[in-house]
PDB file of N, CA and C in Angstrom:
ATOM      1  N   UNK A   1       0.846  -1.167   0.000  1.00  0.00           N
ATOM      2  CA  UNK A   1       0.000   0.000   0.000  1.00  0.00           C
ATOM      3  C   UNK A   1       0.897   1.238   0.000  1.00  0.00           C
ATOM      4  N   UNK A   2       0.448   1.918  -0.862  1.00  0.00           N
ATOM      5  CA  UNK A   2       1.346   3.264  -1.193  1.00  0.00           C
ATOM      6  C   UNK A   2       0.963   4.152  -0.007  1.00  0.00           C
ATOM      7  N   UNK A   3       1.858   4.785   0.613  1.00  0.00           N
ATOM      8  CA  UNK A   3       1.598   5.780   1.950  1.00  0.00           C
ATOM      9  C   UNK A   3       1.307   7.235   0.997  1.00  0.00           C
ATOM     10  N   UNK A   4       0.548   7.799   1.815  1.00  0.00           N
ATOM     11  CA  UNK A   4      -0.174   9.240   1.608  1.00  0.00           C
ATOM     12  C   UNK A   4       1.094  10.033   1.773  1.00  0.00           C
ATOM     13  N   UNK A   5       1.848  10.248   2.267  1.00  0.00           N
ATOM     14  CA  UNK A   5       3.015  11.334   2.915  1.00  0.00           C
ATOM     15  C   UNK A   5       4.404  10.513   2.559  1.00  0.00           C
ATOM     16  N   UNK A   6       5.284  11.732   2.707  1.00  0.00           N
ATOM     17  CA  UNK A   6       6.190  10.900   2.806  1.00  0.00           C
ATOM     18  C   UNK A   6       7.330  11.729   3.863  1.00  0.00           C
ATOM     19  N   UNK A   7       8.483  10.661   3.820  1.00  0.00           N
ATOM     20  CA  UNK A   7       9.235  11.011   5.598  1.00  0.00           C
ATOM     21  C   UNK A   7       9.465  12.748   5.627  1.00  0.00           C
ATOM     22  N   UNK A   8       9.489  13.269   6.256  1.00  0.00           N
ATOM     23  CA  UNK A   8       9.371  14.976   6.705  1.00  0.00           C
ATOM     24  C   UNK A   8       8.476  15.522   6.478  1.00  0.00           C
ATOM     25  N   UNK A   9       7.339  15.157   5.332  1.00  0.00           N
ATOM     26  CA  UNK A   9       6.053  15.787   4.583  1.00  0.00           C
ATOM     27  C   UNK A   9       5.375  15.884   6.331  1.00  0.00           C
ATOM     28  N   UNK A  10       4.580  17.349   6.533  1.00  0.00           N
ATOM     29  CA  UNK A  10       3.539  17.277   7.592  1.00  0.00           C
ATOM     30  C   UNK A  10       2.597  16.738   7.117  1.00  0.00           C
ATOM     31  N   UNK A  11       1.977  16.227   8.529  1.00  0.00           N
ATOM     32  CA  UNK A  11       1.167  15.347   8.638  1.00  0.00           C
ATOM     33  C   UNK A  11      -0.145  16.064   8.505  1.00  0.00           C
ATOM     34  N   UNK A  12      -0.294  17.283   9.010  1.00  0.00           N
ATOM     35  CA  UNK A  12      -1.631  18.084   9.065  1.00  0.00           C
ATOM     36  C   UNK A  12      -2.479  17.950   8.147  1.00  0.00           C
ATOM     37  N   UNK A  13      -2.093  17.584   6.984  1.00  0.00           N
ATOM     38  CA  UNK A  13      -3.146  17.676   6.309  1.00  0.00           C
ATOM     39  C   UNK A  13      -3.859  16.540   6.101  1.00  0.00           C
ATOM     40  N   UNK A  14      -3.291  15.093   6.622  1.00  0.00           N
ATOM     41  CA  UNK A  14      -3.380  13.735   6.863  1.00  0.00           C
ATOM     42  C   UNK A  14      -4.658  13.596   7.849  1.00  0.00           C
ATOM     43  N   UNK A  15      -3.785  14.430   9.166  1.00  0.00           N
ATOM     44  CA  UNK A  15      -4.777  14.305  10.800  1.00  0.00           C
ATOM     45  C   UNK A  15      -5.544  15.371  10.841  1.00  0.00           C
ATOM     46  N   UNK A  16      -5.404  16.296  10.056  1.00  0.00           N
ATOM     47  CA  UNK A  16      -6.988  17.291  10.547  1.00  0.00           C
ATOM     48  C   UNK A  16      -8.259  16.479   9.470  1.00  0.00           C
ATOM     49  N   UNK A  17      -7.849  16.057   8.563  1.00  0.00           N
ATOM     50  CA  UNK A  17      -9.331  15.218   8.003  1.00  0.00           C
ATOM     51  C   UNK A  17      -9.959  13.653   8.830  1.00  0.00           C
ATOM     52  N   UNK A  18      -8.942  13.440   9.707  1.00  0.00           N
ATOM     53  CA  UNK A  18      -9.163  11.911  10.526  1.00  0.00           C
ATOM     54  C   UNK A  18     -10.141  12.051  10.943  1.00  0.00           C
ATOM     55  N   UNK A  19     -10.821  10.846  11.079  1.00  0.00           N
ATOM     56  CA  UNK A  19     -11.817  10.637  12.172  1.00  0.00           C
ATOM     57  C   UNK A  19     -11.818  10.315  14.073  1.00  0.00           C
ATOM     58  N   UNK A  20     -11.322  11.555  14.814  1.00  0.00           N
ATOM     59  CA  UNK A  20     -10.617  10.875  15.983  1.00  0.00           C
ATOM     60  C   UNK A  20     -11.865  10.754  16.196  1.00  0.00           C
ATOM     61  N   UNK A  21     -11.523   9.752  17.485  1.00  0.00           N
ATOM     62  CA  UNK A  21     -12.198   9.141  18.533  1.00  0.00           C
ATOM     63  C   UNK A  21     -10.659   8.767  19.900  1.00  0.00           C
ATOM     64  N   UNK A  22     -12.084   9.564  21.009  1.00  0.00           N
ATOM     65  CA  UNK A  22     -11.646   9.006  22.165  1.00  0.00           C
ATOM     66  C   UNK A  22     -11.643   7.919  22.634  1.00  0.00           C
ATOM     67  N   UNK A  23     -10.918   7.513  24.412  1.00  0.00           N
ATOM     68  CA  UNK A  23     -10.538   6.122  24.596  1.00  0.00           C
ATOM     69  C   UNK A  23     -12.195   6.152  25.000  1.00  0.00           C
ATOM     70  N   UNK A  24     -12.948   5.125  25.357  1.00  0.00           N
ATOM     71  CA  UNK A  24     -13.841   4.374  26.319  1.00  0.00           C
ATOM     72  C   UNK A  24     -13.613   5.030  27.781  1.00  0.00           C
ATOM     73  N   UNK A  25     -12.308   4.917  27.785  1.00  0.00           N
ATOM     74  CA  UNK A  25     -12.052   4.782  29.398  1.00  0.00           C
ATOM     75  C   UNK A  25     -11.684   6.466  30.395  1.00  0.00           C
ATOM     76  N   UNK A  26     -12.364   7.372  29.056  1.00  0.00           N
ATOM     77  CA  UNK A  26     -11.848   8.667  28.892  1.00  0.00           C
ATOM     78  C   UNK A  26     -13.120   9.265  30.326  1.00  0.00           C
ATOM     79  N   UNK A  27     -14.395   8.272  30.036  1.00  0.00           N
ATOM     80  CA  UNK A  27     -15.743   9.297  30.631  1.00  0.00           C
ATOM     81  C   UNK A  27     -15.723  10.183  30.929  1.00  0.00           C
ATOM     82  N   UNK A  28     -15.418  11.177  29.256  1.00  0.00           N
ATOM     83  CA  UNK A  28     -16.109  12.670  29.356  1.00  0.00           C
ATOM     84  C   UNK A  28     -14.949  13.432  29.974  1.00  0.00           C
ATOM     85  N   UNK A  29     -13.715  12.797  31.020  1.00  0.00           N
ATOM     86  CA  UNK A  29     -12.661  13.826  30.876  1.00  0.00           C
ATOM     87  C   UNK A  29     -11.703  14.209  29.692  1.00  0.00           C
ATOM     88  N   UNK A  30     -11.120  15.627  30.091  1.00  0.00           N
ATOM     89  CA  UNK A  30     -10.672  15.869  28.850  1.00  0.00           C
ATOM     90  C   UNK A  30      -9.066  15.410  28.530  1.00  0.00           C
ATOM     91  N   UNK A  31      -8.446  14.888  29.620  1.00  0.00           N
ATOM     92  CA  UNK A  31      -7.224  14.226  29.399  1.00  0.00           C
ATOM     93  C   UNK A  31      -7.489  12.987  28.845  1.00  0.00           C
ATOM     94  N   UNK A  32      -7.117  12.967  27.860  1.00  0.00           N
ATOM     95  CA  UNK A  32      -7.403  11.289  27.137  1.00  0.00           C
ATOM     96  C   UNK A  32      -6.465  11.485  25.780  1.00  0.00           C
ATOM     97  N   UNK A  33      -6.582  10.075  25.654  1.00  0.00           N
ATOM     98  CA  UNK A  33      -5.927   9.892  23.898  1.00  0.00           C
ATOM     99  C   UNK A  33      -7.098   9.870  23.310  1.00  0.00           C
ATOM    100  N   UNK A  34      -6.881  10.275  22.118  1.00  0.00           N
ATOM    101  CA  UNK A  34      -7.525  10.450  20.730  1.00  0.00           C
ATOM    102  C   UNK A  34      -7.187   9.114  19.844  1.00  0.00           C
ATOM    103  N   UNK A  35      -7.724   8.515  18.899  1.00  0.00           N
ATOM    104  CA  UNK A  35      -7.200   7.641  18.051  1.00  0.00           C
ATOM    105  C   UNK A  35      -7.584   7.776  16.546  1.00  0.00           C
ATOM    106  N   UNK A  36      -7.051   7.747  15.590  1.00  0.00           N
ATOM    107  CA  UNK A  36      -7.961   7.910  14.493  1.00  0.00           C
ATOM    108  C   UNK A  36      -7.527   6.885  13.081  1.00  0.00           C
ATOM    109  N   UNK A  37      -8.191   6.030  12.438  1.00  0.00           N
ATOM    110  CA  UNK A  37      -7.568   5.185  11.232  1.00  0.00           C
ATOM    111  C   UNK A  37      -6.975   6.680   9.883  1.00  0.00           C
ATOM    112  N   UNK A  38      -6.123   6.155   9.544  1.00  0.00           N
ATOM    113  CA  UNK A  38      -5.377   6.995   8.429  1.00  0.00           C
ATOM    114  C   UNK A  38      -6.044   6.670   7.232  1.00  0.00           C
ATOM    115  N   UNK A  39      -6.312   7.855   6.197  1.00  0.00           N
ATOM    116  CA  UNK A  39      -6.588   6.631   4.910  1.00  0.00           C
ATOM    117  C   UNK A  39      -5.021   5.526   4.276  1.00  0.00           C
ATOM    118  N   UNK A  40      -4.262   6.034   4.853  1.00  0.00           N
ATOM    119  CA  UNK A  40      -2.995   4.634   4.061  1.00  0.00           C
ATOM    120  C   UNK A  40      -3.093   3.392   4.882  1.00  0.00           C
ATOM    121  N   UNK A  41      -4.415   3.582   5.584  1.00  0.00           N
ATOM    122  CA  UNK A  41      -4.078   2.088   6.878  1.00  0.00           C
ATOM    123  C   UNK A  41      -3.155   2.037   8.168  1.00  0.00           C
ATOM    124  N   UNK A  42      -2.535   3.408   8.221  1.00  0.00           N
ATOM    125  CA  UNK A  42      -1.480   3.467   9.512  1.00  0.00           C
ATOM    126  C   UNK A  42      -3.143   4.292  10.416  1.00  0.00           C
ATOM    127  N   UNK A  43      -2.521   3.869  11.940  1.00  0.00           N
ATOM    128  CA  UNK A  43      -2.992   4.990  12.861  1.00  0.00           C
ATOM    129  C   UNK A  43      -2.937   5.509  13.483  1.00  0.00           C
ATOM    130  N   UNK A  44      -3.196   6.972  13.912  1.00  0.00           N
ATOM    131  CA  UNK A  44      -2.456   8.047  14.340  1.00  0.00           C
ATOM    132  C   UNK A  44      -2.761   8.137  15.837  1.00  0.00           C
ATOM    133  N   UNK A  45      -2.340   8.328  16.753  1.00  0.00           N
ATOM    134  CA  UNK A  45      -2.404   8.811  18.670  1.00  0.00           C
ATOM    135  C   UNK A  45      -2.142  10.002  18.731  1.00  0.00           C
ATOM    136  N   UNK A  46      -2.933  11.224  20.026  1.00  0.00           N
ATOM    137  CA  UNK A  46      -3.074  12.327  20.012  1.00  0.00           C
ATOM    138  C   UNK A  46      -3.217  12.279  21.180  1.00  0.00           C
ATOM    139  N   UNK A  47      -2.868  13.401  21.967  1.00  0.00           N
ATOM    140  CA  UNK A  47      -3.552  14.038  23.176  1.00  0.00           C
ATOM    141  C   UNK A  47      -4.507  14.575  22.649  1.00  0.00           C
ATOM    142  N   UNK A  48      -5.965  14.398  23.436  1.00  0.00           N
ATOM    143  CA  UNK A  48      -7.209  15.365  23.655  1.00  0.00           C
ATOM    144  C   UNK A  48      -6.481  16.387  24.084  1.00  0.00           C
ATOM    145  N   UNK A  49      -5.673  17.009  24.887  1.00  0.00           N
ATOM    146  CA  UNK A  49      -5.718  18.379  25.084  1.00  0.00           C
ATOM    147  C   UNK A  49      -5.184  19.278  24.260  1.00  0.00           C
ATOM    148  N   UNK A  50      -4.065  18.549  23.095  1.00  0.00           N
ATOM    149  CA  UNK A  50      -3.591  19.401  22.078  1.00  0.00           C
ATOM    150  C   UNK A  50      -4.196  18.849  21.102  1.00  0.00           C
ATOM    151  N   UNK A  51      -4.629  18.935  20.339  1.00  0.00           N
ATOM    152  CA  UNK A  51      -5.434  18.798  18.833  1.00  0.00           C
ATOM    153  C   UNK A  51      -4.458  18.688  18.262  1.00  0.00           C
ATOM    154  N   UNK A  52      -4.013  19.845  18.368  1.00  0.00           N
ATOM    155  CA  UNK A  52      -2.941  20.611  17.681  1.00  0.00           C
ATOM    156  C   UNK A  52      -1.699  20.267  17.720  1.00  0.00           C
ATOM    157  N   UNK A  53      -1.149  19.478  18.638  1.00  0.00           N
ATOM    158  CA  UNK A  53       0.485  18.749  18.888  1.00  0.00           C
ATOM    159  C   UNK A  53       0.607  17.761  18.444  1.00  0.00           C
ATOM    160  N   UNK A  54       1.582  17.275  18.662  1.00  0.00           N
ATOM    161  CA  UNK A  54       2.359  15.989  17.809  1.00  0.00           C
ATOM    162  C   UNK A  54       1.457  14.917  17.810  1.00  0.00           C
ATOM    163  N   UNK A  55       1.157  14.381  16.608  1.00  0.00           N
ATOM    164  CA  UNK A  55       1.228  13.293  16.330  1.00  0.00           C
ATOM    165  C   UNK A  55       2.198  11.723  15.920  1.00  0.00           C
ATOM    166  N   UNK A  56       1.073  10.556  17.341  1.00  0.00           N
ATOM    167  CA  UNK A  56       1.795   9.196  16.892  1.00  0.00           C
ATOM    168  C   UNK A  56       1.739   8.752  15.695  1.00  0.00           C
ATOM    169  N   UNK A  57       2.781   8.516  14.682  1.00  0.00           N
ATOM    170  CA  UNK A  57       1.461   7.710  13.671  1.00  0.00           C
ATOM    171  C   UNK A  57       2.278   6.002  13.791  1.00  0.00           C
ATOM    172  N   UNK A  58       1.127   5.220  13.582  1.00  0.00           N
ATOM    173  CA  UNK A  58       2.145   3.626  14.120  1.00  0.00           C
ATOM    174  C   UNK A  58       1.238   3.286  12.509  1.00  0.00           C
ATOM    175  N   UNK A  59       2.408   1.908  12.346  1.00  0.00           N
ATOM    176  CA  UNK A  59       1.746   1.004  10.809  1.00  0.00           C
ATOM    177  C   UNK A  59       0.934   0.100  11.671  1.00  0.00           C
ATOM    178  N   UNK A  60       0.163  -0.648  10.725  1.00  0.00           N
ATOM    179  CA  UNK A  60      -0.974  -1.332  11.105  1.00  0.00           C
ATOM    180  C   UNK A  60       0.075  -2.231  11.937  1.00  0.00           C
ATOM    181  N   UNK A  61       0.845  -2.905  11.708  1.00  0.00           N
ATOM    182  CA  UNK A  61       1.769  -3.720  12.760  1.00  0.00           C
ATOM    183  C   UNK A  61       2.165  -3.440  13.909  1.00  0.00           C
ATOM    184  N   UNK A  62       2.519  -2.171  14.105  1.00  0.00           N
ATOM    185  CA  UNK A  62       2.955  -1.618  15.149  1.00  0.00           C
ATOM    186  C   UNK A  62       1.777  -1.283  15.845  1.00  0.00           C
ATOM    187  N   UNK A  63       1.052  -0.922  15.453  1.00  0.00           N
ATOM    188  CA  UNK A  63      -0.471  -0.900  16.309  1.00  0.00           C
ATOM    189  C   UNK A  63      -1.050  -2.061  16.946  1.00  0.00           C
ATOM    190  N   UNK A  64      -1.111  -3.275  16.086  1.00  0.00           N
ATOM    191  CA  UNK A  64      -1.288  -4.379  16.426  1.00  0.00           C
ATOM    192  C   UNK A  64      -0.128  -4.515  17.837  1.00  0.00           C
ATOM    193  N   UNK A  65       1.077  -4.471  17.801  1.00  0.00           N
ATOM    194  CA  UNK A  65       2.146  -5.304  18.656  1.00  0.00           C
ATOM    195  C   UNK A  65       1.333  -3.948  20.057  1.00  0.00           C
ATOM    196  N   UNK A  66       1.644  -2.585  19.455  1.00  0.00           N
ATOM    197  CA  UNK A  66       1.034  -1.922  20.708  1.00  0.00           C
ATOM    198  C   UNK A  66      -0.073  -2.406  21.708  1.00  0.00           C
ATOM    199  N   UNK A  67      -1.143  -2.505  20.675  1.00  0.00           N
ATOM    200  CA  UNK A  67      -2.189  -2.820  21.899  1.00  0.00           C
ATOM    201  C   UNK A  67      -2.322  -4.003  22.343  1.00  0.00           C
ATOM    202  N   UNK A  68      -1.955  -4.764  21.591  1.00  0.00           N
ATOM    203  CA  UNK A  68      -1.419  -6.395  22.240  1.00  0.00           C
ATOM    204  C   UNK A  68      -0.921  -6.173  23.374  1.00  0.00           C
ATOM    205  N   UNK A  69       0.263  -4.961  23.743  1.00  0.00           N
ATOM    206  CA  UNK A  69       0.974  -5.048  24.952  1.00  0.00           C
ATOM    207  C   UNK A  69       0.368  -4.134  25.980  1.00  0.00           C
ATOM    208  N   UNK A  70      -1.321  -3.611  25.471  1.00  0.00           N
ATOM    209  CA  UNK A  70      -1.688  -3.091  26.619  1.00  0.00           C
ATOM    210  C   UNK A  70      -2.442  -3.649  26.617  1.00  0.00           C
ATOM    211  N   UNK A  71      -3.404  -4.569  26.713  1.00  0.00           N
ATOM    212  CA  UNK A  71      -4.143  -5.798  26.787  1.00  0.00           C
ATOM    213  C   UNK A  71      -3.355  -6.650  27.989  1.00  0.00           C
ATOM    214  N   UNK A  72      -2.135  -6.893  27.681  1.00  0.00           N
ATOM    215  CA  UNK A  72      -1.125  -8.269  28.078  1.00  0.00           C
ATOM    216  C   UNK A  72      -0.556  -7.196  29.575  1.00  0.00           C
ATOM    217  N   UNK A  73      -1.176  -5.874  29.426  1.00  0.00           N
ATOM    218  CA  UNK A  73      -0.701  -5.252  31.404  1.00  0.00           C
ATOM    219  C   UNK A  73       1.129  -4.648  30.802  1.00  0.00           C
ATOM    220  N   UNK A  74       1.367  -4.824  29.442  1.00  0.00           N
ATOM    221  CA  UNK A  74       3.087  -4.480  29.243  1.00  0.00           C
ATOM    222  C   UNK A  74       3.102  -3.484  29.587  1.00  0.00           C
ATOM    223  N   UNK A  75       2.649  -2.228  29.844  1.00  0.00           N
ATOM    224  CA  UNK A  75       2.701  -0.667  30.161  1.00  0.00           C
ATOM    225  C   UNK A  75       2.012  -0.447  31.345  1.00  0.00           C
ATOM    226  N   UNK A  76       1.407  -1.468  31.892  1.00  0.00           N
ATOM    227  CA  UNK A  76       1.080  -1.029  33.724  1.00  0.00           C
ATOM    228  C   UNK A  76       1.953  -0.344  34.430  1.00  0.00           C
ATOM    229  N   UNK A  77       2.047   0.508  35.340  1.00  0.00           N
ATOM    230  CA  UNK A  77       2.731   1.133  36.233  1.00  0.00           C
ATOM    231  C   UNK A  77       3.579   0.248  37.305  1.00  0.00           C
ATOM    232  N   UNK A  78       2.734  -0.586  37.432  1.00  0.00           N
ATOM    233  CA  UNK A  78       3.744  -1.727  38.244  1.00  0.00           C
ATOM    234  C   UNK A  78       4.863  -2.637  37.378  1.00  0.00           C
ATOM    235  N   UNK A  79       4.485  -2.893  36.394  1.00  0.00           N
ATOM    236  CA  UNK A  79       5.296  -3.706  35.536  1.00  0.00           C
ATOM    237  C   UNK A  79       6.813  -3.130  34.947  1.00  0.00           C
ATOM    238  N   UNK A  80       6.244  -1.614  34.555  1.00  0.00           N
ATOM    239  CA  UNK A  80       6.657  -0.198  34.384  1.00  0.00           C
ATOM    240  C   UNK A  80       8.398  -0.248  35.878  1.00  0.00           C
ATOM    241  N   UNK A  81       7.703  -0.220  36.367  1.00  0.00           N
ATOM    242  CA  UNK A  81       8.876  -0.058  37.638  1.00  0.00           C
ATOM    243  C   UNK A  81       9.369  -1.310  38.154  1.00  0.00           C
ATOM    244  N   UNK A  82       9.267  -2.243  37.751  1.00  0.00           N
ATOM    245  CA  UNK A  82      10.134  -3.513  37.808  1.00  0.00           C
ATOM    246  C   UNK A  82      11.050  -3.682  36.863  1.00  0.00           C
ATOM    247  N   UNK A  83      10.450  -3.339  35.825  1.00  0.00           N
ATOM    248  CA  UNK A  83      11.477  -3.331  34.462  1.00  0.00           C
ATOM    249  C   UNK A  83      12.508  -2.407  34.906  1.00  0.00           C
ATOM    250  N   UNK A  84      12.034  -0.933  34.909  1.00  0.00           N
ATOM    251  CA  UNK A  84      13.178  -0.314  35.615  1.00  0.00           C
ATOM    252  C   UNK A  84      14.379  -0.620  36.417  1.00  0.00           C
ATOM    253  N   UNK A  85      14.229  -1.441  37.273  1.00  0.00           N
ATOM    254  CA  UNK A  85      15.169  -1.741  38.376  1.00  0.00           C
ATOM    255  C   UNK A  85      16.170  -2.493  38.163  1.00  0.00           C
TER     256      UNK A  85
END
């Protein structure tokens, strides 16, 4: 699949047409991630509080391995500080 952008091209004109959506787990506060499908099939992560700031963008793979590892507790806070040590 041919990508929309290419490496240094901004993204803005990619992520202001997305469709975000917040997490589930957001209820209505405004600190949350944003998520949105790309049209090239990658997808992009945002802070709700900046619209406007950096964007994640992950390939469909890397999205996959991501949320696999927040499903599987890999980014818990406890897990988080064991690894550390």
């Amino acid at each position: 699949m041919e990508p929309l952008y290419v490496f240094g091209e901004s993204m803005d004109i990619h992520t202001k047409v997305a469709a975000w959506r917040k997490s589930s787990f957001c209820n209505g506060a405004s600190a949350c991630v944003e998520v949105a499908p790309l049209a090239d099939g990658n997808v992009a992560l945002r802070d709700s509080k900046e619209q406007d700031g950096p964007v994640l963008v992950f390939t469909p793979a890397e999205w996959a391995a991501f949320t696999a590892g927040v499903r599987d507790g890999e980014f818990d806070l406890a897990s988080l500080q064991v690894s550390a040590s």
